[in-house]
PDB file of N, CA and C in Angstrom:
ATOM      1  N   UNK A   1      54.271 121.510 126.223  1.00  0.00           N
ATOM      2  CA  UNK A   1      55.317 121.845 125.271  1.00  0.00           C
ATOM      3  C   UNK A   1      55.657 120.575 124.490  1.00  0.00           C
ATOM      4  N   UNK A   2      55.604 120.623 123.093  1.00  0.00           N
ATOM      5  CA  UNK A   2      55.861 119.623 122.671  1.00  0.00           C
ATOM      6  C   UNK A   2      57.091 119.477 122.044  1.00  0.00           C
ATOM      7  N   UNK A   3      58.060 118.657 121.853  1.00  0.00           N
ATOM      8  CA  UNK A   3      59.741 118.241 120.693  1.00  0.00           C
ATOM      9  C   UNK A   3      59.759 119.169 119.609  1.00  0.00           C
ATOM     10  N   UNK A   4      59.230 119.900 119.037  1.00  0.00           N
ATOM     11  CA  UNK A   4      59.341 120.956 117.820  1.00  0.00           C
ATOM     12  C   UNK A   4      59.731 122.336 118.651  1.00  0.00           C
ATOM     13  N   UNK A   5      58.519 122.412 119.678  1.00  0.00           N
ATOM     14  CA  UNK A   5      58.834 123.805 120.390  1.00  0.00           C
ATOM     15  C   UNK A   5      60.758 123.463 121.197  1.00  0.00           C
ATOM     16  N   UNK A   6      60.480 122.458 121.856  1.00  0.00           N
ATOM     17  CA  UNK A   6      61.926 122.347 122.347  1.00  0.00           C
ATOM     18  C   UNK A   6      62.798 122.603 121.382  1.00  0.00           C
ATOM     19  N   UNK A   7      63.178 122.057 120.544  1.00  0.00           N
ATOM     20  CA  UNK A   7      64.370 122.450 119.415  1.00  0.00           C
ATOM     21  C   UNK A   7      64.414 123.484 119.027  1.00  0.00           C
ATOM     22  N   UNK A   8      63.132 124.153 119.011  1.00  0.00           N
ATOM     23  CA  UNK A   8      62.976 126.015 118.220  1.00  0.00           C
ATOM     24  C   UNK A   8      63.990 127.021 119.291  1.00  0.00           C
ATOM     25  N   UNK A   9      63.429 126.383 120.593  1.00  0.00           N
ATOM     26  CA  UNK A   9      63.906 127.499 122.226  1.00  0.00           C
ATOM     27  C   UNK A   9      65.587 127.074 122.151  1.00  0.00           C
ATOM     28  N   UNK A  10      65.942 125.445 121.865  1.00  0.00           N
ATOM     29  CA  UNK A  10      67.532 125.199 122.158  1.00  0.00           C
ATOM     30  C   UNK A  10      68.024 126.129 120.758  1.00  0.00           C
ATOM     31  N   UNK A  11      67.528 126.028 119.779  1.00  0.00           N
ATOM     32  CA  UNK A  11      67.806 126.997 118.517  1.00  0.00           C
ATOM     33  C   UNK A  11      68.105 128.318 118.571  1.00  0.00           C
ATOM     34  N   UNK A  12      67.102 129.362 119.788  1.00  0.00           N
ATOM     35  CA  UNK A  12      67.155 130.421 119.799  1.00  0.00           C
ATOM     36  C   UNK A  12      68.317 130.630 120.347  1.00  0.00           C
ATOM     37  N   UNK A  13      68.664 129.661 122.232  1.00  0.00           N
ATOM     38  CA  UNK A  13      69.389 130.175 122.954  1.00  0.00           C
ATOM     39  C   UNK A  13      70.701 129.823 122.244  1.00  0.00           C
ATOM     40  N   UNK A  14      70.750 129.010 121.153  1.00  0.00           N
ATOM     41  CA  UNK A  14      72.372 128.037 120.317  1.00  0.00           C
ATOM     42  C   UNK A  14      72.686 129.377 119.238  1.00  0.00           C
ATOM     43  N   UNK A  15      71.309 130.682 118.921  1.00  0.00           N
ATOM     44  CA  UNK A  15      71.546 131.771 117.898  1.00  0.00           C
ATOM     45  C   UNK A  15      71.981 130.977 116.985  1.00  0.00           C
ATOM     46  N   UNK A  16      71.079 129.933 116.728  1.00  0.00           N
ATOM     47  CA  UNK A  16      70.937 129.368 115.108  1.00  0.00           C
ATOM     48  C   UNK A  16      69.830 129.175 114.630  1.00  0.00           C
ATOM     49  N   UNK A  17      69.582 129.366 113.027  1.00  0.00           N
ATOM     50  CA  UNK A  17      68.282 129.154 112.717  1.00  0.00           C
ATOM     51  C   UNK A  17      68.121 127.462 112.229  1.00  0.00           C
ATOM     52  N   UNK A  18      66.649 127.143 112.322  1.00  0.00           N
ATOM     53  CA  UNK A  18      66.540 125.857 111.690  1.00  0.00           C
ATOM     54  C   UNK A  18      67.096 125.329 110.773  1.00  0.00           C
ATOM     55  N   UNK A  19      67.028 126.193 109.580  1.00  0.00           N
ATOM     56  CA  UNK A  19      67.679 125.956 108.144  1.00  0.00           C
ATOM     57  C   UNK A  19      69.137 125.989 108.268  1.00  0.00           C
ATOM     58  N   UNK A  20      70.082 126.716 109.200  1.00  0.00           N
ATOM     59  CA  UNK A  20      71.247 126.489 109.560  1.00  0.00           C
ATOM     60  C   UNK A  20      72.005 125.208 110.159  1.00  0.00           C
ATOM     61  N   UNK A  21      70.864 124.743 111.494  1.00  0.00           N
ATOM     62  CA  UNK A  21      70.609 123.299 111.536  1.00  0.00           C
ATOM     63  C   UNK A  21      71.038 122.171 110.559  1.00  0.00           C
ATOM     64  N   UNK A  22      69.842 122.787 109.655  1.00  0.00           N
ATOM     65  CA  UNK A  22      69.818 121.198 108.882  1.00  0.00           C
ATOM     66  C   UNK A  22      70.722 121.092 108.015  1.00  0.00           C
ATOM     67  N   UNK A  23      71.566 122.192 107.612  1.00  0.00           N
ATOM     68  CA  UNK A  23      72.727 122.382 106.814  1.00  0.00           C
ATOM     69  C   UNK A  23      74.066 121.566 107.844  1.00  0.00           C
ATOM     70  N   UNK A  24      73.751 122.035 108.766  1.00  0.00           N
ATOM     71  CA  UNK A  24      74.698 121.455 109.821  1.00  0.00           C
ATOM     72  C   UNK A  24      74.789 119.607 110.301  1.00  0.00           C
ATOM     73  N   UNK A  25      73.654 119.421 109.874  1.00  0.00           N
ATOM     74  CA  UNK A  25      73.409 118.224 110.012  1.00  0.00           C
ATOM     75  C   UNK A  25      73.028 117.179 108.905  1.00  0.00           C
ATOM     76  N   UNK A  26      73.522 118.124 107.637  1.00  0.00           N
ATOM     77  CA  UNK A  26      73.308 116.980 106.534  1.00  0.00           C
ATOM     78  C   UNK A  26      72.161 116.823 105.821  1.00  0.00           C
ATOM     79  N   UNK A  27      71.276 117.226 106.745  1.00  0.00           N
ATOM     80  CA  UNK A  27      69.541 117.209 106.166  1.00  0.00           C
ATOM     81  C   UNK A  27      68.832 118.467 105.224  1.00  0.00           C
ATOM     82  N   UNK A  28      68.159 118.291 104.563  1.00  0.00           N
ATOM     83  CA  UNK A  28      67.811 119.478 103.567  1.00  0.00           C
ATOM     84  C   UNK A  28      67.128 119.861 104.240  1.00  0.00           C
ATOM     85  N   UNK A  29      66.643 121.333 104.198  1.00  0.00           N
ATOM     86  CA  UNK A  29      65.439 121.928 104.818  1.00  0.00           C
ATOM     87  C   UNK A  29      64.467 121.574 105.208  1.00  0.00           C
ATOM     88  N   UNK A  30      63.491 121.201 103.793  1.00  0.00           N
ATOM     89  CA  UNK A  30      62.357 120.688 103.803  1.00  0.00           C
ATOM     90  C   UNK A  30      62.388 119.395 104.994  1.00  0.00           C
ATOM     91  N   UNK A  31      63.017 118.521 104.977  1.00  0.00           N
ATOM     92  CA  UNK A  31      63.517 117.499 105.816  1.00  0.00           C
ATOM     93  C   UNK A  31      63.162 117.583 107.182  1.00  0.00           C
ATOM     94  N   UNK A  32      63.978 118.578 107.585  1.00  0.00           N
ATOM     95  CA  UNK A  32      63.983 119.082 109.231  1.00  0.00           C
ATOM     96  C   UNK A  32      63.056 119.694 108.965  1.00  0.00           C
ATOM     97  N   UNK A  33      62.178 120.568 108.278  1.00  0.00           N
ATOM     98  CA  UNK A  33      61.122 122.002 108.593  1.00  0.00           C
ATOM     99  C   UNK A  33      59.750 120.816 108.549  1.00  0.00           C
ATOM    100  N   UNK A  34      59.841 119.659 107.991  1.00  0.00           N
ATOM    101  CA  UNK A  34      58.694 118.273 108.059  1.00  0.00           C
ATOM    102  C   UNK A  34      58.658 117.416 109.655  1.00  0.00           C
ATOM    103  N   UNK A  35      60.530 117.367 109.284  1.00  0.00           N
ATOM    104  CA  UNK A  35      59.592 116.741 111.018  1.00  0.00           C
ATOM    105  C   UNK A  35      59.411 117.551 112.370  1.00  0.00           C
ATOM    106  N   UNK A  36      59.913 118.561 112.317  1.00  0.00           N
ATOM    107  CA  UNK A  36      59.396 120.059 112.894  1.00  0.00           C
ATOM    108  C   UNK A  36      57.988 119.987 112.898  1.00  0.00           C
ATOM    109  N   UNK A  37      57.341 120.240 111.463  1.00  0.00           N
ATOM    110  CA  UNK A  37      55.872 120.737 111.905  1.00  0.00           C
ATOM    111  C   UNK A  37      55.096 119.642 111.831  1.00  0.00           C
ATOM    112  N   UNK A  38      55.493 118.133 111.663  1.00  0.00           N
ATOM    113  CA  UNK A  38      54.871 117.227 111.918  1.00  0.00           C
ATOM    114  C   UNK A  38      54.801 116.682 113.406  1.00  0.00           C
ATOM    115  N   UNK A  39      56.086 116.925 114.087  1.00  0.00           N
ATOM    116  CA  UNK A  39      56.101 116.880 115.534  1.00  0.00           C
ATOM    117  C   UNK A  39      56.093 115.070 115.923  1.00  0.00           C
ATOM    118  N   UNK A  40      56.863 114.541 114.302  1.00  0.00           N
ATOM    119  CA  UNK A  40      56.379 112.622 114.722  1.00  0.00           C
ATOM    120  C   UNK A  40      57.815 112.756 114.392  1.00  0.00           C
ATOM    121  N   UNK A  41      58.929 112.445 115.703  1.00  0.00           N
ATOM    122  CA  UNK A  41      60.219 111.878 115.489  1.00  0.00           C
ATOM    123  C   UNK A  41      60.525 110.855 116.273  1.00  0.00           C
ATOM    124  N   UNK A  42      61.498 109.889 115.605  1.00  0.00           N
ATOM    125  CA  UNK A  42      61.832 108.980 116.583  1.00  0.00           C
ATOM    126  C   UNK A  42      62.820 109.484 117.401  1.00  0.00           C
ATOM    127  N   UNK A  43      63.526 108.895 118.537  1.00  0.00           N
ATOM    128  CA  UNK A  43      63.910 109.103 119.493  1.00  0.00           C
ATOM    129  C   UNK A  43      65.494 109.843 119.116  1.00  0.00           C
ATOM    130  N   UNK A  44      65.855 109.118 118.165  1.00  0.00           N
ATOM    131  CA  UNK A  44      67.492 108.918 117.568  1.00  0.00           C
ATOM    132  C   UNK A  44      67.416 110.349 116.768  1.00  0.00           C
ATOM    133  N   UNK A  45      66.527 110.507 115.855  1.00  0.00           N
ATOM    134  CA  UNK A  45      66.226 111.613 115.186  1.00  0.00           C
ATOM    135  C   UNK A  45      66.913 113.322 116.126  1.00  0.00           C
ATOM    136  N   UNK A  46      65.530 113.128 117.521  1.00  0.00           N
ATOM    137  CA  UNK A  46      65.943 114.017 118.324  1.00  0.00           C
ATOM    138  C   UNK A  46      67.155 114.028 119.154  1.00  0.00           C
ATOM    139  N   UNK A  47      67.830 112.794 119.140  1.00  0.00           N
ATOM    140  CA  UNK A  47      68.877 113.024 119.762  1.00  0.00           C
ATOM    141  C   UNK A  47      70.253 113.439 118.853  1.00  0.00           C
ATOM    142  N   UNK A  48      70.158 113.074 117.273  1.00  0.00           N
ATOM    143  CA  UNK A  48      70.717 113.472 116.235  1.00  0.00           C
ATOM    144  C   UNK A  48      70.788 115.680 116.199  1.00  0.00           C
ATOM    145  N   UNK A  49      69.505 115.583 116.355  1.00  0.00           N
ATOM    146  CA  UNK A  49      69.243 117.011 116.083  1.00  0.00           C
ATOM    147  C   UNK A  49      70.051 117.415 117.306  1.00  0.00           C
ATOM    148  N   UNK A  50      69.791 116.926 118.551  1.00  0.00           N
ATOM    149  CA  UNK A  50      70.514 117.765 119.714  1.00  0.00           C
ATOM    150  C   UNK A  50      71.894 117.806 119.820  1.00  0.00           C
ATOM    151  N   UNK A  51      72.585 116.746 119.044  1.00  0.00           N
ATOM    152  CA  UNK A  51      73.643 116.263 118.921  1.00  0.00           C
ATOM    153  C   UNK A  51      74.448 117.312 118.372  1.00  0.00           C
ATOM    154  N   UNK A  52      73.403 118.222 117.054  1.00  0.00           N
ATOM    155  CA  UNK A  52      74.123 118.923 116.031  1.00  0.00           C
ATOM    156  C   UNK A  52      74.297 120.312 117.270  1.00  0.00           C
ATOM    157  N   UNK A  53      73.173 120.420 118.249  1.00  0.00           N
ATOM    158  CA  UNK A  53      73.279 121.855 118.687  1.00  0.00           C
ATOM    159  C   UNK A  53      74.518 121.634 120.018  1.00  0.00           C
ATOM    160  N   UNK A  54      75.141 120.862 120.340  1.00  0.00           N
ATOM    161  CA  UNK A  54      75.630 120.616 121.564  1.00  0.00           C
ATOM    162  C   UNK A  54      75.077 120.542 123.213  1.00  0.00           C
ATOM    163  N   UNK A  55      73.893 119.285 122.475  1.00  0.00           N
ATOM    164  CA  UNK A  55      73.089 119.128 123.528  1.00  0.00           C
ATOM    165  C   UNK A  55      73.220 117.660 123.533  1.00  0.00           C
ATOM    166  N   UNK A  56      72.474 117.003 124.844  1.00  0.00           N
ATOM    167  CA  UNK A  56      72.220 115.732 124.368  1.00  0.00           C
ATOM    168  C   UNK A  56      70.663 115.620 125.098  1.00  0.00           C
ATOM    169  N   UNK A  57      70.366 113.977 125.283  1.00  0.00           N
ATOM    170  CA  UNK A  57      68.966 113.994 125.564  1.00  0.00           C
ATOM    171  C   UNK A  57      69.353 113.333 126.849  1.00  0.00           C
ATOM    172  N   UNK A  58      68.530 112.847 127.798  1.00  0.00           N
ATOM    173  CA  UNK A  58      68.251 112.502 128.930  1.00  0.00           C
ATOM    174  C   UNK A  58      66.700 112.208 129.679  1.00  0.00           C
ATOM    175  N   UNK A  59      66.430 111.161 128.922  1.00  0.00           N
ATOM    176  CA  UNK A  59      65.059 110.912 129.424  1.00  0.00           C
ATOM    177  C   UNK A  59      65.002 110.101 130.871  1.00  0.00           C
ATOM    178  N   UNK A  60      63.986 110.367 131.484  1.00  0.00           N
ATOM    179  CA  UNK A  60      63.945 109.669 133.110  1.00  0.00           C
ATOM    180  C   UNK A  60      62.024 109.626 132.854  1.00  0.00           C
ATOM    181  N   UNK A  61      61.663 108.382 133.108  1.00  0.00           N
ATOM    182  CA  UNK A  61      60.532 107.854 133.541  1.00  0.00           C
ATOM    183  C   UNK A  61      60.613 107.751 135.097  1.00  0.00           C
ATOM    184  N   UNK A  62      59.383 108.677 135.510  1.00  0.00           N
ATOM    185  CA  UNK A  62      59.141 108.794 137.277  1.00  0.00           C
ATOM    186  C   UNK A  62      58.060 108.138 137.335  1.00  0.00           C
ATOM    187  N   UNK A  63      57.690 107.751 138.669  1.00  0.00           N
ATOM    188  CA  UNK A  63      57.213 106.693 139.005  1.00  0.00           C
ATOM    189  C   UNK A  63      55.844 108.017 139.722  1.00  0.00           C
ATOM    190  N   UNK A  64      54.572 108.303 139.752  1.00  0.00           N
ATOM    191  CA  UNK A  64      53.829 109.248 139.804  1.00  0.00           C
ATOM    192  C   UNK A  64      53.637 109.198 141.007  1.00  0.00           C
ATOM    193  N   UNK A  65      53.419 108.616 142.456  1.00  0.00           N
ATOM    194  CA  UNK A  65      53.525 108.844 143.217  1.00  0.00           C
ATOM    195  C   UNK A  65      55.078 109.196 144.355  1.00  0.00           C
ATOM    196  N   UNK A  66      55.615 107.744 143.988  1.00  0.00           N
ATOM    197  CA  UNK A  66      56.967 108.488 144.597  1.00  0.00           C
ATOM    198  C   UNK A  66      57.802 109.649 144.188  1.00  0.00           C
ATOM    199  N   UNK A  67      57.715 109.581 142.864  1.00  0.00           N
ATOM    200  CA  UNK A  67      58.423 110.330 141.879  1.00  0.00           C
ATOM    201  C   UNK A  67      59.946 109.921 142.498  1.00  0.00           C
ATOM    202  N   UNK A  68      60.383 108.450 142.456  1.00  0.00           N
ATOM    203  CA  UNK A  68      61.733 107.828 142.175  1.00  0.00           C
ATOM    204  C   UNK A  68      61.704 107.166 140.459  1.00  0.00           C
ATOM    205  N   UNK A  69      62.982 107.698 139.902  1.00  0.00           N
ATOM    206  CA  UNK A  69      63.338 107.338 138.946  1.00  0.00           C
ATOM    207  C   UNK A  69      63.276 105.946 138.540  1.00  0.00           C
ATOM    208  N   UNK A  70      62.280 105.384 137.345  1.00  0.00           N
ATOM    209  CA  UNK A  70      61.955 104.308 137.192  1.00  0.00           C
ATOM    210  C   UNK A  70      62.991 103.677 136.083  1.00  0.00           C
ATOM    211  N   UNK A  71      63.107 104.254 134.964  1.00  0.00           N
ATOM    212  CA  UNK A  71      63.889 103.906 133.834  1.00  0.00           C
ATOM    213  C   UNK A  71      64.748 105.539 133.536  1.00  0.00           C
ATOM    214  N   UNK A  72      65.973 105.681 133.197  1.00  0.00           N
ATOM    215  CA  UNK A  72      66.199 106.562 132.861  1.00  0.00           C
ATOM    216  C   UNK A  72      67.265 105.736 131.856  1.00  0.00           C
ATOM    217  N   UNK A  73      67.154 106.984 130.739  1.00  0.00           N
ATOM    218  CA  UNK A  73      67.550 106.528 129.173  1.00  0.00           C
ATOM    219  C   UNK A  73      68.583 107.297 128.932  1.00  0.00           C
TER     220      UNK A  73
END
């Protein structure tokens, strides 16, 4: 699953559309519907976007064998 599909699914379950989004967040369509189907955002970007849906982000780097939390962001 890649950062475009995630925002589409938090979109469905938030019963907002993209273009509602980006109205919500200042950004023109085209804007958000680019880095959507380009799938190249920086980190701040996605946490901007989650920001607008009442989400936030929470990244955790695991360590592959122990699977203890190495860096979490």
């Amino acid at each position: 699953m890649n950062v475009s599909e995630i925002i589409k699914i938090v979109c469905v379950k938030r019963n907002i559309t993209v273009a509602e989004l980006s109205v919500k967040m200042g950004f023109s369509k085209q804007n958000l519907f680019n880095k959507l189907y380009r799938n190249d955002m920086k980190v701040s970007d996605l946490e901007r976007i989650l920001a607008a849906l009442d989400c936030e982000l929470n990244i955790s780097v695991l360590d592959k064998n122990s699977k203890e939390v190495v860096v979490k962001v």
